[in-house]
C-alpha atoms as a PDB file:
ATOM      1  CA  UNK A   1     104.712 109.758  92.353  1.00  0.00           C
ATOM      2  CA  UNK A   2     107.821 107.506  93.993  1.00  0.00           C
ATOM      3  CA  UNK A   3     105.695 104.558  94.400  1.00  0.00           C
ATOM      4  CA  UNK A   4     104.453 104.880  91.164  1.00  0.00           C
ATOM      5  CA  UNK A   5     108.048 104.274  89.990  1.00  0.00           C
ATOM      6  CA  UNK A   6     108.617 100.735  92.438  1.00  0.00           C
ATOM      7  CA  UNK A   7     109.871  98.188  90.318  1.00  0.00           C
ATOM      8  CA  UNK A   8     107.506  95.679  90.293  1.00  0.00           C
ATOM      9  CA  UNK A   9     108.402  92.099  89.146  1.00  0.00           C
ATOM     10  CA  UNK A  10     104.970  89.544  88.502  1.00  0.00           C
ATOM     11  CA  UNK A  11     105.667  86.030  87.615  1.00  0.00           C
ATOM     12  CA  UNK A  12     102.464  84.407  85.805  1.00  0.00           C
ATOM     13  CA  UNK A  13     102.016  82.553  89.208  1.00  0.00           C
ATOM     14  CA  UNK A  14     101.181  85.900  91.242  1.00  0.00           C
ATOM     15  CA  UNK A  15      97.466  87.153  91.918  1.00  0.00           C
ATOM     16  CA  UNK A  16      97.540  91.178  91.776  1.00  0.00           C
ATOM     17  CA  UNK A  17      94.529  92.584  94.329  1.00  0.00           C
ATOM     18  CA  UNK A  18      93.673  96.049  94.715  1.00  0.00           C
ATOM     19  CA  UNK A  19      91.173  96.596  97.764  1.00  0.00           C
ATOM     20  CA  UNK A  20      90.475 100.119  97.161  1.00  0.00           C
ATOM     21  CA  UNK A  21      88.936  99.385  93.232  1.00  0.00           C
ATOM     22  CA  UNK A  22      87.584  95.870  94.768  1.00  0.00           C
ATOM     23  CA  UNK A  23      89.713  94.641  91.700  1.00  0.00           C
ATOM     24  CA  UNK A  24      91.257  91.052  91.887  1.00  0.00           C
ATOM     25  CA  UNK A  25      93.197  89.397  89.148  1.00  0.00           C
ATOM     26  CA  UNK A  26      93.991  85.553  89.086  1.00  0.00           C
ATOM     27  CA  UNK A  27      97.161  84.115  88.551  1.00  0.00           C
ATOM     28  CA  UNK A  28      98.536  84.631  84.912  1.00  0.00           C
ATOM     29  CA  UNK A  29      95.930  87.675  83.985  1.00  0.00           C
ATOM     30  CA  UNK A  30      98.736  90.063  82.910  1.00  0.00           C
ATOM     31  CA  UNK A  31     101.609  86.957  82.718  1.00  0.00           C
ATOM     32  CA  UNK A  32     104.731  88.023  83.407  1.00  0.00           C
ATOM     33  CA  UNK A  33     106.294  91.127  83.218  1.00  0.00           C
ATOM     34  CA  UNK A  34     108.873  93.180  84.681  1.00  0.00           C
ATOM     35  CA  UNK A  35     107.966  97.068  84.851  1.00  0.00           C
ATOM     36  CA  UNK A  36     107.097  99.564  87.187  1.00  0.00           C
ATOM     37  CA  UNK A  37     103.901  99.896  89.473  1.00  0.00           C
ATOM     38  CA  UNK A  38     102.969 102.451  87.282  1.00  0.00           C
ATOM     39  CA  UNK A  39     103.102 100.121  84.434  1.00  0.00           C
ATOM     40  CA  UNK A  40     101.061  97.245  85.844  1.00  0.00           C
ATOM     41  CA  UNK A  41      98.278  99.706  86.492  1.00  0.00           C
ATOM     42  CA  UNK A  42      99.036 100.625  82.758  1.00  0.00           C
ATOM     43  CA  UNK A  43      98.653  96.970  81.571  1.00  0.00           C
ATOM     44  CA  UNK A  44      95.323  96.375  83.830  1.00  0.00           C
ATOM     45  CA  UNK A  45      93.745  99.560  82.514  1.00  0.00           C
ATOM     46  CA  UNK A  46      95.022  98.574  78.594  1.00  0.00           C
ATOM     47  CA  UNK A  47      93.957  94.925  79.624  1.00  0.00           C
ATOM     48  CA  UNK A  48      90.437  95.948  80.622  1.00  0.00           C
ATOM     49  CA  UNK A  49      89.685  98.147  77.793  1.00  0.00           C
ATOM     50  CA  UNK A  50      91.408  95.883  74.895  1.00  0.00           C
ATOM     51  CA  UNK A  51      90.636  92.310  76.521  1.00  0.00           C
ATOM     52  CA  UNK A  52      86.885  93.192  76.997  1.00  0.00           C
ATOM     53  CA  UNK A  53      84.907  91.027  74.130  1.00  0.00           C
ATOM     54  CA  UNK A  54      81.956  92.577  74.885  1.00  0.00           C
ATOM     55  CA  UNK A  55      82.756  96.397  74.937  1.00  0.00           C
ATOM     56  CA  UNK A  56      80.932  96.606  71.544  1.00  0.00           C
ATOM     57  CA  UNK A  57      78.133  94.906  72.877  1.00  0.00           C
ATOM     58  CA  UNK A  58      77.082  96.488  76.147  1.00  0.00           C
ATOM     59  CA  UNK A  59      73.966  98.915  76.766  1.00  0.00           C
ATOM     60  CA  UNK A  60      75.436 102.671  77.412  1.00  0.00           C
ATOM     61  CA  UNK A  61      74.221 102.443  81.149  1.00  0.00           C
ATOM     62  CA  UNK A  62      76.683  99.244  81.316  1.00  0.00           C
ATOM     63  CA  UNK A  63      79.413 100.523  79.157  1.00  0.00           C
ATOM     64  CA  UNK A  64      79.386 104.331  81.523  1.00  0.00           C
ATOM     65  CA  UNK A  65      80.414 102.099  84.561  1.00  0.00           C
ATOM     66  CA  UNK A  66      82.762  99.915  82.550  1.00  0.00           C
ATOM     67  CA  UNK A  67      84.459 103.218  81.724  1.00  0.00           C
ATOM     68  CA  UNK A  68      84.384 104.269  84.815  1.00  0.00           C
ATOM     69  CA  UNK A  69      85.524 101.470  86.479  1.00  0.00           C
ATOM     70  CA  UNK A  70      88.984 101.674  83.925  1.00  0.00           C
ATOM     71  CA  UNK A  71      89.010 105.821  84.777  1.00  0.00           C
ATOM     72  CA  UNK A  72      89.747 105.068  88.179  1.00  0.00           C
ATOM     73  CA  UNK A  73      92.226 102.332  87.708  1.00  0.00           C
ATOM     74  CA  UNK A  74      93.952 104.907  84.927  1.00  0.00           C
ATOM     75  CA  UNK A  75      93.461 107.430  87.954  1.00  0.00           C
ATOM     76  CA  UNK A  76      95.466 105.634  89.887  1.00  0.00           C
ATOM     77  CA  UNK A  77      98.382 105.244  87.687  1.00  0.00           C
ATOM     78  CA  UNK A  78      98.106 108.906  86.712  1.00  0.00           C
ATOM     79  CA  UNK A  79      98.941 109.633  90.175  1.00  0.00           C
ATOM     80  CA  UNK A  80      95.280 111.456  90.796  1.00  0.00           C
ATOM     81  CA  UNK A  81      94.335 108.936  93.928  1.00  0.00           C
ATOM     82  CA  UNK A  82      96.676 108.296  96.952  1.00  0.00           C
ATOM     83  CA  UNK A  83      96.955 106.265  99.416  1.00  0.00           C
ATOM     84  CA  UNK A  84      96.108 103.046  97.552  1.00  0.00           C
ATOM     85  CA  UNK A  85      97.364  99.215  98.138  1.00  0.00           C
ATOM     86  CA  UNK A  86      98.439  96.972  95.280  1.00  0.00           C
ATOM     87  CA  UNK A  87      98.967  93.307  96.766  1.00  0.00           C
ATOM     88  CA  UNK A  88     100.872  90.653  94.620  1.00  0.00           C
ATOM     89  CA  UNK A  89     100.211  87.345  96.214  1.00  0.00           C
ATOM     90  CA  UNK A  90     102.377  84.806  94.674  1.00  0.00           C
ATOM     91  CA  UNK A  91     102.378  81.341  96.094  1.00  0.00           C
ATOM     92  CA  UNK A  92     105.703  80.208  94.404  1.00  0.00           C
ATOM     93  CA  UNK A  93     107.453  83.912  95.602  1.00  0.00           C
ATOM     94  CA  UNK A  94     109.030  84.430  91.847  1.00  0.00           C
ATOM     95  CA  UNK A  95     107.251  88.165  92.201  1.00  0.00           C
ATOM     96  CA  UNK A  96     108.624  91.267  93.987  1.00  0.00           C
ATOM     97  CA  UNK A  97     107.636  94.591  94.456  1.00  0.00           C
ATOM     98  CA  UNK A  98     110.544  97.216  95.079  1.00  0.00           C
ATOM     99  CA  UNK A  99     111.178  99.795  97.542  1.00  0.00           C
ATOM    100  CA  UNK A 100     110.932 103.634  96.577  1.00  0.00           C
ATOM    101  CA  UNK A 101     113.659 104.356  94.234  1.00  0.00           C
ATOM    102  CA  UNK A 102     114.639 108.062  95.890  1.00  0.00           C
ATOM    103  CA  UNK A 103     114.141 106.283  99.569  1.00  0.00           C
ATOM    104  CA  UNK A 104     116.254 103.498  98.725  1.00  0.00           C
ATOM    105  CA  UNK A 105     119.097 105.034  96.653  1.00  0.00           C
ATOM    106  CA  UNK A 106     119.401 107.652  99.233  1.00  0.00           C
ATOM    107  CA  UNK A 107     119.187 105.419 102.641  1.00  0.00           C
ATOM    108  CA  UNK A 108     120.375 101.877 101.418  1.00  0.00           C
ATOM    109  CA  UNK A 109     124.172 100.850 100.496  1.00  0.00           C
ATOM    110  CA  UNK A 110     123.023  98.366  97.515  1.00  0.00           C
ATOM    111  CA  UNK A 111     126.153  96.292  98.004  1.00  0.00           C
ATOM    112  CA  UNK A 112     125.716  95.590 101.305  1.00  0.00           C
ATOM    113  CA  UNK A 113     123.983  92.338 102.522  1.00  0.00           C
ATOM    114  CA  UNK A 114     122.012  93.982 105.333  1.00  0.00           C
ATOM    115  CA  UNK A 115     120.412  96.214 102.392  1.00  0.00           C
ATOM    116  CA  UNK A 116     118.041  94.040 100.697  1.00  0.00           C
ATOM    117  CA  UNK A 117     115.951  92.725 104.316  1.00  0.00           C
ATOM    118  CA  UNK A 118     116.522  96.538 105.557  1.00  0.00           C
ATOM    119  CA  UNK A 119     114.591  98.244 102.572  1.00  0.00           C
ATOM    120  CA  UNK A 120     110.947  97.249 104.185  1.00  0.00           C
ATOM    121  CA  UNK A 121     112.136  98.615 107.130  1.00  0.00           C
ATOM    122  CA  UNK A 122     113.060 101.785 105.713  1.00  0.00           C
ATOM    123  CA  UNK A 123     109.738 101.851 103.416  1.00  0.00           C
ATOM    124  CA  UNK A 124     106.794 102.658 105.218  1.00  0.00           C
ATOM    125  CA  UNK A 125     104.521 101.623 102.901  1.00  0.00           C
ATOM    126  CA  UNK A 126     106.216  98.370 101.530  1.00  0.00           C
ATOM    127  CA  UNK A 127     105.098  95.575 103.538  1.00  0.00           C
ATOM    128  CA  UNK A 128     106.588  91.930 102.883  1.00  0.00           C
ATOM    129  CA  UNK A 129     104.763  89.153 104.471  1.00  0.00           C
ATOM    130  CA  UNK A 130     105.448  85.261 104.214  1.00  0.00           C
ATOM    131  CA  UNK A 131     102.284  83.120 104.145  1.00  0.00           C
ATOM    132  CA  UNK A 132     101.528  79.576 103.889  1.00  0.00           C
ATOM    133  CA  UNK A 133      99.863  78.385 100.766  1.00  0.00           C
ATOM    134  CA  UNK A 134      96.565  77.246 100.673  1.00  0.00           C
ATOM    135  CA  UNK A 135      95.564  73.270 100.208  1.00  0.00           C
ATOM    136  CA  UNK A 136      94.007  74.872  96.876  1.00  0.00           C
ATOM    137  CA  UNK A 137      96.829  76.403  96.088  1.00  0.00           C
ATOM    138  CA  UNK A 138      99.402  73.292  96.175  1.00  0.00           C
ATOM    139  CA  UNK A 139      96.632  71.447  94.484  1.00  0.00           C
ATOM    140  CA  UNK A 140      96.941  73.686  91.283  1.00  0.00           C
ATOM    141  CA  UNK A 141     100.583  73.905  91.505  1.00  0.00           C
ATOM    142  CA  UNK A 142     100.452  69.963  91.932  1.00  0.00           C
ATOM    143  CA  UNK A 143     102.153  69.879  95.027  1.00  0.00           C
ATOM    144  CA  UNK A 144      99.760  68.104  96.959  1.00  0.00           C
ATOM    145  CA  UNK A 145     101.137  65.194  94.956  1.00  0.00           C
ATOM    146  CA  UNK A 146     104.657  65.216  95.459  1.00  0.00           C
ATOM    147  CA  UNK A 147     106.289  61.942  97.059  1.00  0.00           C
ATOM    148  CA  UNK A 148     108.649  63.317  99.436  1.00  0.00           C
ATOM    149  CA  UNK A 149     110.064  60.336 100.495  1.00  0.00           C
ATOM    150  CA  UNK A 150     108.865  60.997 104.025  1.00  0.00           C
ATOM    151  CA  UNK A 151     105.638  58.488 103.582  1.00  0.00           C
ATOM    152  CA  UNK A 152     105.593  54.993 104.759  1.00  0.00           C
ATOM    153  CA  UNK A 153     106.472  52.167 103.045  1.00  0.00           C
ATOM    154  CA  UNK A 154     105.188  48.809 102.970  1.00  0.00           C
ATOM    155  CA  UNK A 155     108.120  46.715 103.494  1.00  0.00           C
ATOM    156  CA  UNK A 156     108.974  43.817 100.663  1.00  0.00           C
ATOM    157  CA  UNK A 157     106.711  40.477 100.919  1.00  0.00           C
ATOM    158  CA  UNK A 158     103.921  42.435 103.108  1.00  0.00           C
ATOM    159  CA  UNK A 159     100.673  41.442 101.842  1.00  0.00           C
ATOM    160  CA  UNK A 160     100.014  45.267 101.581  1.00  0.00           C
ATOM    161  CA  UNK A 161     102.543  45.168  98.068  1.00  0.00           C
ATOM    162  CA  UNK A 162     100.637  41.911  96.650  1.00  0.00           C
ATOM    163  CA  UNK A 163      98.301  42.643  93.759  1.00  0.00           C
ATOM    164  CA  UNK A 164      94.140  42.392  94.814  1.00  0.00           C
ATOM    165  CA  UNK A 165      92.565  39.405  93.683  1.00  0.00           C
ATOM    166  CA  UNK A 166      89.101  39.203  93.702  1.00  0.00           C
ATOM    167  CA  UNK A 167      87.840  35.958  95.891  1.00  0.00           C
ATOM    168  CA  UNK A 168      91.575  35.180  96.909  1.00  0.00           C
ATOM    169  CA  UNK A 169      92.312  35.648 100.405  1.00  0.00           C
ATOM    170  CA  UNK A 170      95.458  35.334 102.004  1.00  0.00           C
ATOM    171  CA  UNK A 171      95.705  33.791 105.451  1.00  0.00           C
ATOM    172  CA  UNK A 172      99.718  33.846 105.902  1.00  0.00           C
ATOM    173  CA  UNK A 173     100.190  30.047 105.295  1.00  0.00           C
ATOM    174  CA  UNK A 174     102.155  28.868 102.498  1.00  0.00           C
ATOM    175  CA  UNK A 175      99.949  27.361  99.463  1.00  0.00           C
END
């Protein structure tokens, strides 16, 4: 029940993936919030049953999986399934997803400044990984756009600055 307790902090940029349910939520699902793991599972469970337009509308063979499907998720917050993995992918790194709170408060000095990059170490099951974002990514952030000042630049009077003309051509000599 510890890791049900990690604080868990999801900007509306992070994806939240959980293998073992074959669950994936995009960017911005649950938005931001700033709760425990126990309370994310809480929000996807709520978010499944409240945010489903068609609950009213399904067949009973369809609506017995659908419940199913939010059982286990509401299993997993009620502590009934362990191991599981909960991966918050954020390409902007505004999320975070806290050590143990008995593991750290009893191994970790909080005012040190070796704590916070020693609290994976001492977390067997809290894995922090760096990752480089995806063209598609950067596209939707609109990075892919951003001058950084680092591209060549035509240099003033090259023809290259000159606004197209159609049947004009330039030869270099003066007119």
């Amino acid at each position: 029940a510890g890791d049900l307790s990690r604080d868990v902090l999801k900007s509306d940029t992070a994806a939240v993936t959980i293998p073992e349910l074959d669950l994936e939520l995009a960017h911005g699902t649950l938005g931001s919030v700033y709760t425990t793991l126990e309370g994310v599972l809480d929000k996807v469970a709520d978010g499944l049953r409240k945010g489903n337009p068609f609950a009213d509308s399904l067949d009973s063979d369809t609506r017995q999986k659908f419940e199913a499907f939010v059982g286990r998720v509401e299993g997993l917050r009620d502590g009934k399934q362990f191991p599981f993995t909960v991966v918050l992918r954020d390409p902007l790194a505004n999320s975070f997803i806290g050590p143990r709170r008995d593991a750290a408060a009893a191994r970790v000095d909080p005012l040190s400044e070796a704590s916070a990059s020693d609290v994976p170490a001492l977390d067997a099951n809290l894995v922090v990984e760096d990752f480089e974002r995806t063209f598609d990514e950067n596209e939707e952030l609109g990075l892919n756009d951003i001058s950084t000042g680092l591209e060549p630049v035509a240099e003033e009077g090259d023809e290259n600055d000159l606004p197209a003309v159609d049947g004009l051509e330039l030869d270099g000599a003066p007119p």
